[in-house]
Protein backbone atom coordinates (compact mmCIF):
# COMPACT_ATOMS: atom_id res chain seq x y z
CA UNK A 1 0.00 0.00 0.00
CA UNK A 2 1.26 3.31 -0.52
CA UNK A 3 -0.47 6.93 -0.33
CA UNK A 4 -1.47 9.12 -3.40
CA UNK A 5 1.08 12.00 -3.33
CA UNK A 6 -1.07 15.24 -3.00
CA UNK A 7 -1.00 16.25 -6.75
CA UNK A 8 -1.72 12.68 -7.49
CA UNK A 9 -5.60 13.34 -5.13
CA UNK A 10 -5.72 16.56 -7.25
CA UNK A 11 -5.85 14.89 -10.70
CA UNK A 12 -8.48 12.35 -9.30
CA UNK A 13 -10.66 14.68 -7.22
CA UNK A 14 -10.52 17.32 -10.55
CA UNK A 15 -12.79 14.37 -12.00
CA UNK A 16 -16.39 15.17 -12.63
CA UNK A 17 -19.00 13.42 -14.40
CA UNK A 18 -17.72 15.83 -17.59
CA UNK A 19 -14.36 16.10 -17.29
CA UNK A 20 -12.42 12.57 -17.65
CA UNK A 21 -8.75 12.68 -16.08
CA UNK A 22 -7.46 9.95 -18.02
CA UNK A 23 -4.60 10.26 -20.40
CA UNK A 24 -4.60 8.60 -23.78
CA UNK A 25 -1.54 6.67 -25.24
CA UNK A 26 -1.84 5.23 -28.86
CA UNK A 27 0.86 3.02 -30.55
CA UNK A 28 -0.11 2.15 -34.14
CA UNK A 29 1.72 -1.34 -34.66
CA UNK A 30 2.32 -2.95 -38.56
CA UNK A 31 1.69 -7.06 -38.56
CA UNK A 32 3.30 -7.57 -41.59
CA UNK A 33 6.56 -8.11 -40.54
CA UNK A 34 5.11 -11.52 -38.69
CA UNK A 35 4.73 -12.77 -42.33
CA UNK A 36 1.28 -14.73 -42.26
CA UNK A 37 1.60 -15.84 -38.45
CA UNK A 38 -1.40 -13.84 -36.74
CA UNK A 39 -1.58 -11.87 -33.60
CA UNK A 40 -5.05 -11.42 -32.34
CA UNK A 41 -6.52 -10.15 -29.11
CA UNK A 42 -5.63 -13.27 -27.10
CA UNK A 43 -2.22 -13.17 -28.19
CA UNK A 44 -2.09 -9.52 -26.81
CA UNK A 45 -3.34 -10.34 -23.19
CA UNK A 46 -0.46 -13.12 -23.66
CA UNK A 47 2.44 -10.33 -24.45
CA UNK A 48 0.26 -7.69 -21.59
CA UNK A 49 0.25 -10.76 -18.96
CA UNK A 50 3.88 -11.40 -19.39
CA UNK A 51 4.36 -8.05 -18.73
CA UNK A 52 2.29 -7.42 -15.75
CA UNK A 53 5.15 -7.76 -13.17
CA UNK A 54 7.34 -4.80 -14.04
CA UNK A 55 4.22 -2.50 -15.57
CA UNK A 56 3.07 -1.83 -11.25
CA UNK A 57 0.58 0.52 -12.03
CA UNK A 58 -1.71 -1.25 -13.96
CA UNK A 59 -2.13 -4.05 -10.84
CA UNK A 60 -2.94 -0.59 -8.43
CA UNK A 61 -6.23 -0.66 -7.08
CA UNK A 62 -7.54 2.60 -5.92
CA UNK A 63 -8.75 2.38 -1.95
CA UNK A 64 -10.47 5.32 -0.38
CA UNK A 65 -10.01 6.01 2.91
CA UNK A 66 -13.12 5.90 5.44
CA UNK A 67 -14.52 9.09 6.33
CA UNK A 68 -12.33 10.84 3.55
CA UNK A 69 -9.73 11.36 6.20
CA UNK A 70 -6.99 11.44 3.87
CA UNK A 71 -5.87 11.15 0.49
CA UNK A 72 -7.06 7.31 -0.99
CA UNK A 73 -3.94 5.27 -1.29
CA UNK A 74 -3.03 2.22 -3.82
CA UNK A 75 -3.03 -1.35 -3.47
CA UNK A 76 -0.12 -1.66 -5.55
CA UNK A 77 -0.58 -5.78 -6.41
CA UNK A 78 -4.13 -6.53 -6.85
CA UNK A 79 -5.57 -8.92 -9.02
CA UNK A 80 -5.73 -8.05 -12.82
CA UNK A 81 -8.84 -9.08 -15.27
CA UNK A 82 -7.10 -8.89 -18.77
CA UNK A 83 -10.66 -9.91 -20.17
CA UNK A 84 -12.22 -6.72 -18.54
CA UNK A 85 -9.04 -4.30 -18.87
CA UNK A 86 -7.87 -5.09 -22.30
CA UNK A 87 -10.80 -4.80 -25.24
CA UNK A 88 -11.13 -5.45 -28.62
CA UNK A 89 -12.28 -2.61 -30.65
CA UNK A 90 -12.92 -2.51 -34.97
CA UNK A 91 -13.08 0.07 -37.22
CA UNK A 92 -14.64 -0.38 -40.19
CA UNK A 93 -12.29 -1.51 -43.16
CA UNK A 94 -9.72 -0.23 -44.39
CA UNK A 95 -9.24 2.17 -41.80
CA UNK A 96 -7.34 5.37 -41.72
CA UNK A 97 -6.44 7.98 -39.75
CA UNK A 98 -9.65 9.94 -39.83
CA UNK A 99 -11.24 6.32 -38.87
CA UNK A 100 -9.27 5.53 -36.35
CA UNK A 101 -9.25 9.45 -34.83
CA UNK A 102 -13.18 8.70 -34.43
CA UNK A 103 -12.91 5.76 -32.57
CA UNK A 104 -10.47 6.88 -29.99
CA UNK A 105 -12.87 10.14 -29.55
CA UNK A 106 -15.68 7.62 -28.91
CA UNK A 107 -13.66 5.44 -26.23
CA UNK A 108 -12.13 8.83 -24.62
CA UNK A 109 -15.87 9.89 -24.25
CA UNK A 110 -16.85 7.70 -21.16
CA UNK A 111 -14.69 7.83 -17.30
CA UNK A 112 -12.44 5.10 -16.15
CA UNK A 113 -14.25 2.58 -13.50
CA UNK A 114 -12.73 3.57 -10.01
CA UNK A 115 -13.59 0.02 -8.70
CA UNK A 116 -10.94 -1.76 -11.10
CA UNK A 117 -7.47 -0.64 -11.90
CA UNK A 118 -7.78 2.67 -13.42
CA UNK A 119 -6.48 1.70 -16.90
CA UNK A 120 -7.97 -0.10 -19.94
CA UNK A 121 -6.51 -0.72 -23.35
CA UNK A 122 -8.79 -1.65 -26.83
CA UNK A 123 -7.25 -3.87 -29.16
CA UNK A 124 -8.47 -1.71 -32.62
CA UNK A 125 -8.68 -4.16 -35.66
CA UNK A 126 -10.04 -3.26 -38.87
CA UNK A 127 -6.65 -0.48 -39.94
CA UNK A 128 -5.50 -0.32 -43.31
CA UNK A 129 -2.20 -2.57 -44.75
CA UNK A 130 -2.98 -4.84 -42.22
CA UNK A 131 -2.01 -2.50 -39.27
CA UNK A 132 -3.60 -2.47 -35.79
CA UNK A 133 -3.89 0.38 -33.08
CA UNK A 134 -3.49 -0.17 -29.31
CA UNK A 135 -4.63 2.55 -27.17
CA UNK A 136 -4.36 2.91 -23.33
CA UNK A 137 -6.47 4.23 -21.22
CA UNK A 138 -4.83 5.25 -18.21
CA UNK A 139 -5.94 7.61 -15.28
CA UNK A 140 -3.22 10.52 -14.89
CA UNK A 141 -3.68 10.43 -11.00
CA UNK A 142 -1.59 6.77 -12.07
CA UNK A 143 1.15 8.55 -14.38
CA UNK A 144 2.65 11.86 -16.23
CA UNK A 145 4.01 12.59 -19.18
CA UNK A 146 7.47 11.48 -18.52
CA UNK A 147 6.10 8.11 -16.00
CA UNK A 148 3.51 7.03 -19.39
CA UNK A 149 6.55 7.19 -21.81
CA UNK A 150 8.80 5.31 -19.51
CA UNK A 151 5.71 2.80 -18.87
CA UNK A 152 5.56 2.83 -22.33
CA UNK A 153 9.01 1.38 -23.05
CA UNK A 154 8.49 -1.21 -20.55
CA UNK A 155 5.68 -2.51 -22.62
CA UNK A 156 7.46 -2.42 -25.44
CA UNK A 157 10.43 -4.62 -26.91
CA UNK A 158 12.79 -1.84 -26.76
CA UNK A 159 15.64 -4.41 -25.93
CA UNK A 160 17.48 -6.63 -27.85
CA UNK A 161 16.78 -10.30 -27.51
CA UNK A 162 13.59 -12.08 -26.34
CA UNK A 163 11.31 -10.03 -23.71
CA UNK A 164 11.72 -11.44 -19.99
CA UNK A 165 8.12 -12.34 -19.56
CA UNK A 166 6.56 -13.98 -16.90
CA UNK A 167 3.55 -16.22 -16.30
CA UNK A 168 2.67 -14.67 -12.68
CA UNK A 169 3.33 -11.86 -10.49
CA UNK A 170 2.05 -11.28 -6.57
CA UNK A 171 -1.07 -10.04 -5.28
CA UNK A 172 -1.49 -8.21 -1.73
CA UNK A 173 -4.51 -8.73 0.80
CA UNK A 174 -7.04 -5.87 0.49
CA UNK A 175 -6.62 -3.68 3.46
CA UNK A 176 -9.13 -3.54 6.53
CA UNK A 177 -10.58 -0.34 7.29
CA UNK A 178 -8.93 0.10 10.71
CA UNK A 179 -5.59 -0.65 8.40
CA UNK A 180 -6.84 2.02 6.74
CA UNK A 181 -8.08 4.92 9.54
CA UNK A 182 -4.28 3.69 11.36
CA UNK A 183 -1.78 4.61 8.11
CA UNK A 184 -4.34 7.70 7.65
CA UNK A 185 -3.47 9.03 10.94
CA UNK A 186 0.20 8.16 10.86
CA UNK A 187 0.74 10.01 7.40
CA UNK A 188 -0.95 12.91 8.97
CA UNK A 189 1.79 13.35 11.77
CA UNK A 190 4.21 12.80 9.41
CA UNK A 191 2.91 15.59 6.83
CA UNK A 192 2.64 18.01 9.99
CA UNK A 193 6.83 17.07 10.44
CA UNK A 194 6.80 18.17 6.96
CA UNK A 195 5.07 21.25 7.14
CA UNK A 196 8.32 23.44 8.64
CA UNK A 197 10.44 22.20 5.19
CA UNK A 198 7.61 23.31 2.83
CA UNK A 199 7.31 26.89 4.58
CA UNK A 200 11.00 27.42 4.11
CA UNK A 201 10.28 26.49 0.83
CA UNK A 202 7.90 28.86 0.00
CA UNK A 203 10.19 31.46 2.25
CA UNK A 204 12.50 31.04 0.18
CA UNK A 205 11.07 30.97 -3.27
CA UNK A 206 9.40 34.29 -1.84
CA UNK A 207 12.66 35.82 -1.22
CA UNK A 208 14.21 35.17 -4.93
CA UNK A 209 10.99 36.54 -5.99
CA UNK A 210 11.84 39.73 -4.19
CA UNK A 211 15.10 40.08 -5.13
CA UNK A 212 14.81 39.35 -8.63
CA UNK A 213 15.14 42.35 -11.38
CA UNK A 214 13.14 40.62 -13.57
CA UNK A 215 9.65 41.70 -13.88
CA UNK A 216 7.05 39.47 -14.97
CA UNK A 217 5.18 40.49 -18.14
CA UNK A 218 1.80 42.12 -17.59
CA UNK A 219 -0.65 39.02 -18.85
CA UNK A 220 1.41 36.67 -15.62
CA UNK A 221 0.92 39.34 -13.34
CA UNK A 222 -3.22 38.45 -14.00
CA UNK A 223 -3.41 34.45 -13.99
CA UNK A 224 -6.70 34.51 -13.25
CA UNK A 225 -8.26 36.42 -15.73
CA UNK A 226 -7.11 34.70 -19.43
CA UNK A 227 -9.11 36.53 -21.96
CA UNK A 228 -12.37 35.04 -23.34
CA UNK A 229 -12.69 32.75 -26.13
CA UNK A 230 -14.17 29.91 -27.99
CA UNK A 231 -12.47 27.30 -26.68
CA UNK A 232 -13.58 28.22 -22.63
CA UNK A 233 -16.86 26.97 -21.51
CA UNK A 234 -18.46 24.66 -19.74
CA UNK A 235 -16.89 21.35 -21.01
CA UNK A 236 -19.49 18.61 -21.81
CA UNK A 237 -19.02 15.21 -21.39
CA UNK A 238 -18.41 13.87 -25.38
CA UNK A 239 -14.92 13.75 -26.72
CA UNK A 240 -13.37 14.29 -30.29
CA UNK A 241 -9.29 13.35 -31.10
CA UNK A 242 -7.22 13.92 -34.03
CA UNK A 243 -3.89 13.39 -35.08
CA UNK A 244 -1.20 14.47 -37.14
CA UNK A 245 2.73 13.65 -38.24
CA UNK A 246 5.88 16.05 -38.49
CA UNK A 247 8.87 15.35 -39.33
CA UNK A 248 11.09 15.72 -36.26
CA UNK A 249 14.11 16.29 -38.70
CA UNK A 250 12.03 19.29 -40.49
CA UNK A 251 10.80 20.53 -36.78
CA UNK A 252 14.72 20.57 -35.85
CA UNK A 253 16.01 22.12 -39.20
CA UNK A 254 13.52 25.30 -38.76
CA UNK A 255 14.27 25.63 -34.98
CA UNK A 256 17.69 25.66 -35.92
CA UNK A 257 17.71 28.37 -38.53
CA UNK A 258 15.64 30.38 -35.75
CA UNK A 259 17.80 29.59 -32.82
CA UNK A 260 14.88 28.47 -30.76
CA UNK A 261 14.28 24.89 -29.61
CA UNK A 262 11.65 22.15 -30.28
CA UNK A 263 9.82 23.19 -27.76
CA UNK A 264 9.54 26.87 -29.01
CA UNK A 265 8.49 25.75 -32.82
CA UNK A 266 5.72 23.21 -30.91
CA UNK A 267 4.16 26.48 -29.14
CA UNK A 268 4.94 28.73 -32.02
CA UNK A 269 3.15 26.19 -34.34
CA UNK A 270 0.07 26.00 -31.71
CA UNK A 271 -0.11 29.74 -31.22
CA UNK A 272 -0.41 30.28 -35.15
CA UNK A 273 -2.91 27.51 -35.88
CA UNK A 274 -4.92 28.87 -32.71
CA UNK A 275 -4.63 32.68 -33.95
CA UNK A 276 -6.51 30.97 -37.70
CA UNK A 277 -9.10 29.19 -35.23
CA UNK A 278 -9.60 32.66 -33.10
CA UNK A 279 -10.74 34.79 -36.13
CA UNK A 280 -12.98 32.43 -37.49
CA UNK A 281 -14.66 31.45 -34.13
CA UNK A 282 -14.43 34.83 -31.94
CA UNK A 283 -13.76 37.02 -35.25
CA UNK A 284 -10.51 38.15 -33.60
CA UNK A 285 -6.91 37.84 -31.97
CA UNK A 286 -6.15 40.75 -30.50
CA UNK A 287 -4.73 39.12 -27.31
CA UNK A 288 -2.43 36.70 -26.25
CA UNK A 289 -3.57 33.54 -24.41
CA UNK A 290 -2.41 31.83 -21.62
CA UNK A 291 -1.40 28.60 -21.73
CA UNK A 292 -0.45 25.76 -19.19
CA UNK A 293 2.87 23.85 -20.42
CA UNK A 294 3.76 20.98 -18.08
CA UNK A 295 7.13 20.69 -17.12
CA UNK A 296 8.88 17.40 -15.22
CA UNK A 297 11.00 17.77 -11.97
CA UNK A 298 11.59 14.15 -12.08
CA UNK A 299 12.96 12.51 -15.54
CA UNK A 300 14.46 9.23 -13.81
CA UNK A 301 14.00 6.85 -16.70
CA UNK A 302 12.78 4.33 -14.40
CA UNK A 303 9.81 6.06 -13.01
CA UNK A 304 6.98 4.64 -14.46
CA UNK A 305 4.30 5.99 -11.92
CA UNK A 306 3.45 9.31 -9.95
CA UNK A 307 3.30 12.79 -11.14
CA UNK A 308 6.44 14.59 -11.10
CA UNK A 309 5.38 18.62 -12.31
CA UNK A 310 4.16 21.61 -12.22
CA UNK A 311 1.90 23.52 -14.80
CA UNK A 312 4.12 26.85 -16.19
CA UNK A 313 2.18 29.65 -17.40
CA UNK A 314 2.94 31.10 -20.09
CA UNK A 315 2.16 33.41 -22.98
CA UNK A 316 0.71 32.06 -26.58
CA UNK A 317 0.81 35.51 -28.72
CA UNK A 318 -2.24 34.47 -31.28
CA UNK A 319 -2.20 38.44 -31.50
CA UNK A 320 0.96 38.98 -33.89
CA UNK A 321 0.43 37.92 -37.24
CA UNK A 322 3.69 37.68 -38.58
CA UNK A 323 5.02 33.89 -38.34
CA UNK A 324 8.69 34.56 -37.05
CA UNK A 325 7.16 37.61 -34.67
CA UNK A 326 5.58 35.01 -32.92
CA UNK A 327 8.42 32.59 -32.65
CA UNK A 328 10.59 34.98 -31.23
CA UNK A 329 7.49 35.96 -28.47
CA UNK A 330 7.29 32.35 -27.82
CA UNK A 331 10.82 32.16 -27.29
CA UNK A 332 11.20 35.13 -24.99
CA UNK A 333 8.06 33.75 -23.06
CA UNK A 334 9.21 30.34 -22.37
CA UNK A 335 12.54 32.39 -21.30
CA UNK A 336 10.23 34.27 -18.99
CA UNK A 337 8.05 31.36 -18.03
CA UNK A 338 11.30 29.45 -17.09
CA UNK A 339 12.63 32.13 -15.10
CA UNK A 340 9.80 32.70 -13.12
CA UNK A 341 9.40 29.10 -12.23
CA UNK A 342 12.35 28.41 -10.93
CA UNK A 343 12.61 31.63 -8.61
CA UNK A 344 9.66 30.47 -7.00
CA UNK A 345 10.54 26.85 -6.67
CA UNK A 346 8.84 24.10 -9.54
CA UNK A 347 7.84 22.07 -6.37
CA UNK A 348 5.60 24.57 -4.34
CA UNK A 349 2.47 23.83 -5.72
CA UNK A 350 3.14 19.95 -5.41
CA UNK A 351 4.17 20.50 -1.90
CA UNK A 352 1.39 22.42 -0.95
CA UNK A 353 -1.01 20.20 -2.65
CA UNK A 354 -0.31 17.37 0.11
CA UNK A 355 -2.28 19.33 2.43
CA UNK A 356 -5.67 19.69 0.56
CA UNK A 357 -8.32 18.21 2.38
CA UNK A 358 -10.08 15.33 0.54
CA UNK A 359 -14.04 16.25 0.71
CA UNK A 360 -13.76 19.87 0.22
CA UNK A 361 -11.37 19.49 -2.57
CA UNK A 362 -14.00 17.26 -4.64
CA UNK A 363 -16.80 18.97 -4.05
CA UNK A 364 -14.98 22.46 -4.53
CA UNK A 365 -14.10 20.82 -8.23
CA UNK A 366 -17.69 19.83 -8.96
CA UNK A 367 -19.01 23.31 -8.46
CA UNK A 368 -16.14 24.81 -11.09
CA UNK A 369 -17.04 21.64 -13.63
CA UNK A 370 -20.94 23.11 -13.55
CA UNK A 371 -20.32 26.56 -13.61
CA UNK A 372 -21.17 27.77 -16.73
CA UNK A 373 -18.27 29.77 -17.87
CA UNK A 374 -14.60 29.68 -18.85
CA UNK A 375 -11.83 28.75 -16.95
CA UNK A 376 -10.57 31.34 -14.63
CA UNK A 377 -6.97 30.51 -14.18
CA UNK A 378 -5.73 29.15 -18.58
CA UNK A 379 -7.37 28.80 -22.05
CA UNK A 380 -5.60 25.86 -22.84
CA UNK A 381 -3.01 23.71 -21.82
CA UNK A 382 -0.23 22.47 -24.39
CA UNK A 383 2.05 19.51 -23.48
CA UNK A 384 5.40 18.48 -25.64
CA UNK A 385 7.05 15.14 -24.14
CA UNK A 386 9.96 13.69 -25.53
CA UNK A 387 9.01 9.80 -26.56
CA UNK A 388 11.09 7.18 -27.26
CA UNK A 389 14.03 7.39 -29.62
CA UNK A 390 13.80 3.79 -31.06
CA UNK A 391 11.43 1.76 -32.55
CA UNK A 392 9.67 -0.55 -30.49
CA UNK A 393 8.02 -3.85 -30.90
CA UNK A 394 4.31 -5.52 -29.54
CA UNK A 395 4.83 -9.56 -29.69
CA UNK A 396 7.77 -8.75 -32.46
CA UNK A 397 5.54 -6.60 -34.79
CA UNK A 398 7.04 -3.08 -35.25
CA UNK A 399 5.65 0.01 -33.62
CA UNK A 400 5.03 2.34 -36.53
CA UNK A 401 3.57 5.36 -34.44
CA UNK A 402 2.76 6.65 -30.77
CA UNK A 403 0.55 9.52 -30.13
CA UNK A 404 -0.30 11.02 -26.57
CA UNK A 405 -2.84 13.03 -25.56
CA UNK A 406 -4.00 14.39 -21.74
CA UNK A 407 -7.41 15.10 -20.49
CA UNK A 408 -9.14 18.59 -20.35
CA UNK A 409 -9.20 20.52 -17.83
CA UNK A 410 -12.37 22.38 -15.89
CA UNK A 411 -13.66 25.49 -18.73
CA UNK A 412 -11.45 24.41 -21.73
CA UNK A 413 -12.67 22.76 -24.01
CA UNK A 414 -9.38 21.61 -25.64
CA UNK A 415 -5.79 20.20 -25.13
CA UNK A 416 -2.87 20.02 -27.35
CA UNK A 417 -0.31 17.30 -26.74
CA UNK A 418 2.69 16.63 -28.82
CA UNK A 419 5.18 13.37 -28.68
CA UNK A 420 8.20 12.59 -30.58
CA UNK A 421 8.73 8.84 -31.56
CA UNK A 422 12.24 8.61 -33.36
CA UNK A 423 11.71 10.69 -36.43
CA UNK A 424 8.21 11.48 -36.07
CA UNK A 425 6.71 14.75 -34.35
CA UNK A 426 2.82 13.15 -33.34
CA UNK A 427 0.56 15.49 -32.47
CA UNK A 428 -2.81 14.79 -30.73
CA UNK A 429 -5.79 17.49 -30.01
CA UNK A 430 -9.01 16.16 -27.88
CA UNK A 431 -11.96 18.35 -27.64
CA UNK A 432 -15.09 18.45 -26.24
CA UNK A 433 -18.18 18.08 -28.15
CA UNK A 434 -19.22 21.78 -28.24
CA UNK A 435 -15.66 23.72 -28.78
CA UNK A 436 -14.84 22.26 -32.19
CA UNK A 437 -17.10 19.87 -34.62
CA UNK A 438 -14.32 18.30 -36.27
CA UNK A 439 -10.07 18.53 -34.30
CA UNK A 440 -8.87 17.80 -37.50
CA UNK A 441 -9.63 21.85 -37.91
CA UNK A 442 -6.96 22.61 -35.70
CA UNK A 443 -4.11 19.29 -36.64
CA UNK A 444 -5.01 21.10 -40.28
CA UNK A 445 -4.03 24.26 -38.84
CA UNK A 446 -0.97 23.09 -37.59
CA UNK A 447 0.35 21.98 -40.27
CA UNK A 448 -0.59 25.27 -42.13
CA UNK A 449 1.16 27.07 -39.20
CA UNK A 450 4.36 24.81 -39.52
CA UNK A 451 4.88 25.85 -43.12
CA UNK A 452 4.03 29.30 -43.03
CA UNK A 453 6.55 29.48 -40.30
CA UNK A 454 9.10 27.81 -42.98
CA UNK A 455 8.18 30.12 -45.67
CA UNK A 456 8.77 32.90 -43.19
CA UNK A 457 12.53 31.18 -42.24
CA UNK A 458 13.26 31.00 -45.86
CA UNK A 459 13.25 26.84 -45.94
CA UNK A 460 11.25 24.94 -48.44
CA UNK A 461 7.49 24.74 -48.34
CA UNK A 462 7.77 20.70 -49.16
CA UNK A 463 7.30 18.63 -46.00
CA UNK A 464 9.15 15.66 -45.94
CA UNK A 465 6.45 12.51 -46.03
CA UNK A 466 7.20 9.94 -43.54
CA UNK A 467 5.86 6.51 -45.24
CA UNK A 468 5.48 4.76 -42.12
CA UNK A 469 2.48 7.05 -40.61
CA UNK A 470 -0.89 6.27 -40.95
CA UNK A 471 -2.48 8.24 -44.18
């Protein structure tokens, strides 16, 4: 057994009936490298089963604590149903991207069941040139960014040789509630003997605030008032994905002529293709948005569970029009955004997290979820994770693509995650089912945005086409 850190009890009391807090992971995988032998379903609980024993946080079973007394904790071995957790799923033939963009939008549109391991994965049959899709499920009070991509590799065959699978793995007695009330109250003293360290260490972030010469621009000196637009509302319950493939090779070559990094050209991409969106949905961008960009304060590569960051606000400035104008104000905000961050300490609000009250906190996040309005604090949050750098294999057939995408947050109605998989730049949008009819809209618009920023650079308009992606 082990306690949910606080942020952990954040991302699973955040949950409402509308807004899901799972995370989606999709690996598109080609069978014809087996050469005739098949692979079904069965044969993919096989490989998952195998695998169980070093993949801990798909055997944890969420326990809540009587009386909501503290934070629920995990029974980290509990029995696993592969028949229940792992699905099959079929689009109809031959399946493409747009096909199989639906179908995850349809299985992202309905909550993980809190009374089984919080994960599922659908076997998707039915792809084009005899491809399949796997997509997990998993609930992000389980894993982050960097935790899902290293869970990721451990699922994989990332190593040479045959996997090390094995044919059982250990299982814990459920705890009793006294069990239960006992570790509750223990974990409370021992957060109290915490609570001197975290005041220092808000103390002291408060000090290098202080002391700083840098000034904060003038949209982070208002975080709770992001502008209005048609992307913040009251989220409903339906969900809508899309996808689309860089290059990482062309991403690299423009951020190089620029001087900014990947992580500038993903924002500077999103900020142009949301500028296009702006003007046809509000009629204007005439101010920047604020955006939540994750950031990890834990990239052990053998973390595969937890949540390890902090949200950084930051800038998006839809309101220049000029491509390369906005790269460079991406650039100097994620300077900024940095800066700030680290004066005040990238652990504070995780620290502080560990002492919200259970009951209040889930009730307090039920009332934002029905409040009919946007959200008070971002517009959108925008995630770029760095994913594996080799291919990896699924019962030896080669894994072609992975995509990521998080959940959305309380009054926006959309999220932009980007992954890199060896020479591949994914990107994933979900929406809700009122902010945009179609996501593809705003993939589209990246894409646009990516090329107009080339054009801009002086590079050539041609993309290079990666064969191995989905068409």
């Amino acid at each position: 057994m082990k306690r949910l850190s606080g942020w952990d009890a954040v991302l699973l009391y955040s949950e409402t009936p509308a807004v899901h807090m799972h995370t989606l992971k999709l690996a598109v995988i080609d069978l014809s490298e087996l050469k005739g032998r098949t692979f079904g379903i069965e044969d993919f609980r096989k490989v998952i089963h195998g695998r169980l024993y070093k993949l801990d946080p798909f055997r944890y079973e969420l326990i809540d604590i009587p009386f909501k007394f503290h934070h629920p904790m995990w029974r980290e071995n509990c029995e696993v149903d592969l028949e229940y957790h792992v699905r099959p799923y079929r689009v109809n033939s031959p399946g493409g991207r747009r096909e199989l963009d639906e179908a995850i939008g349809r299985i992202a549109s309905t909550p993980l069941d809190r009374s089984r391991p919080l994960w599922e994965m659908y076997f998707i049959e039915g792809l084009a040139n005899g491809r399949i899709a796997v997509l997990g499920k998993i609930h992000h009070a389980l894993a982050d960014g960097v935790a899902s991509a290293n869970l990721l590799a451990r699922g994989m065959d990332l190593q040479t040789g045959p996997p090390q699978d094995r044919d059982s793995y250990a299982t814990d007695p459920a705890p009793t509630r006294a069990e239960l009330v006992r570790t509750a109250f223990g974990d409370h003293m021992r957060q109290i003997g915490r609570l001197p360290a975290v005041l220092r260490y808000t103390a002291q972030g408060m000090r290098r605030v202080r002391k700083s010469t840098y000034k904060l621009s003038p949209e982070l000196t208002r975080p709770f008032t992001p502008p209005p637009s048609f992307m913040n509302h009251r989220v409903d319950a339906q969900r809508r994905f899309a996808t689309a493939t860089l290059s990482l090779a062309d991403v690299k070559q423009t951020g190089k002529q620029l001087g900014v990094t990947i992580n500038d050209m993903v924002l500077a991409i999103a900020s142009g293709a949301l500028r296009n969106l702006a003007l046809k949905y509000d009629g204007h961008a005439d101010h920047p948005l604020l955006a939540s960009v994750p950031v990890s304060f834990d990239f052990s590569r053998e973390r595969i569970s937890g949540n390890y960051f902090t949200g950084v606000m930051m800038t998006v400035p839809i309101q220049l029009s000029d491509p390369l104008e906005r790269v460079q104000a991406v650039h100097d905000a994620a300077v900024s955004a940095k800066e700030t961050h680290h004066l005040l300490g990238p652990e504070l609000v995780s620290r502080w997290s560990a002492y919200l009250p259970p009951a209040p906190a889930e009730r307090l996040f039920h009332w934002l979820a029905e409040k009919d309005g946007q959200n008070k604090v971002l517009n959108i949050p925008i995630s770029n994770v760095p994913g594996p750098r080799e291919h990896g294999r699924v019962g030896g057939a080669l894994v072609t693509e992975i995509y990521s995408v998080g959940p959305l947050t309380t009054g926006s109605g959309l999220n932009i995650t980007v992954w890199s998989y060896v020479d591949q730049l994914n990107i994933s949008v979900l929406s809700d089912g009122a902010t945009l009819s179609d996501p593809h809209e705003l993939t589209d618009a990246m894409v646009e945005a990516f090329i107009e920023i080339r054009r801009a650079a002086g590079l050539s308009e041609e993309l290079t086409v990666i064969d191995s992606v989905l068409a």
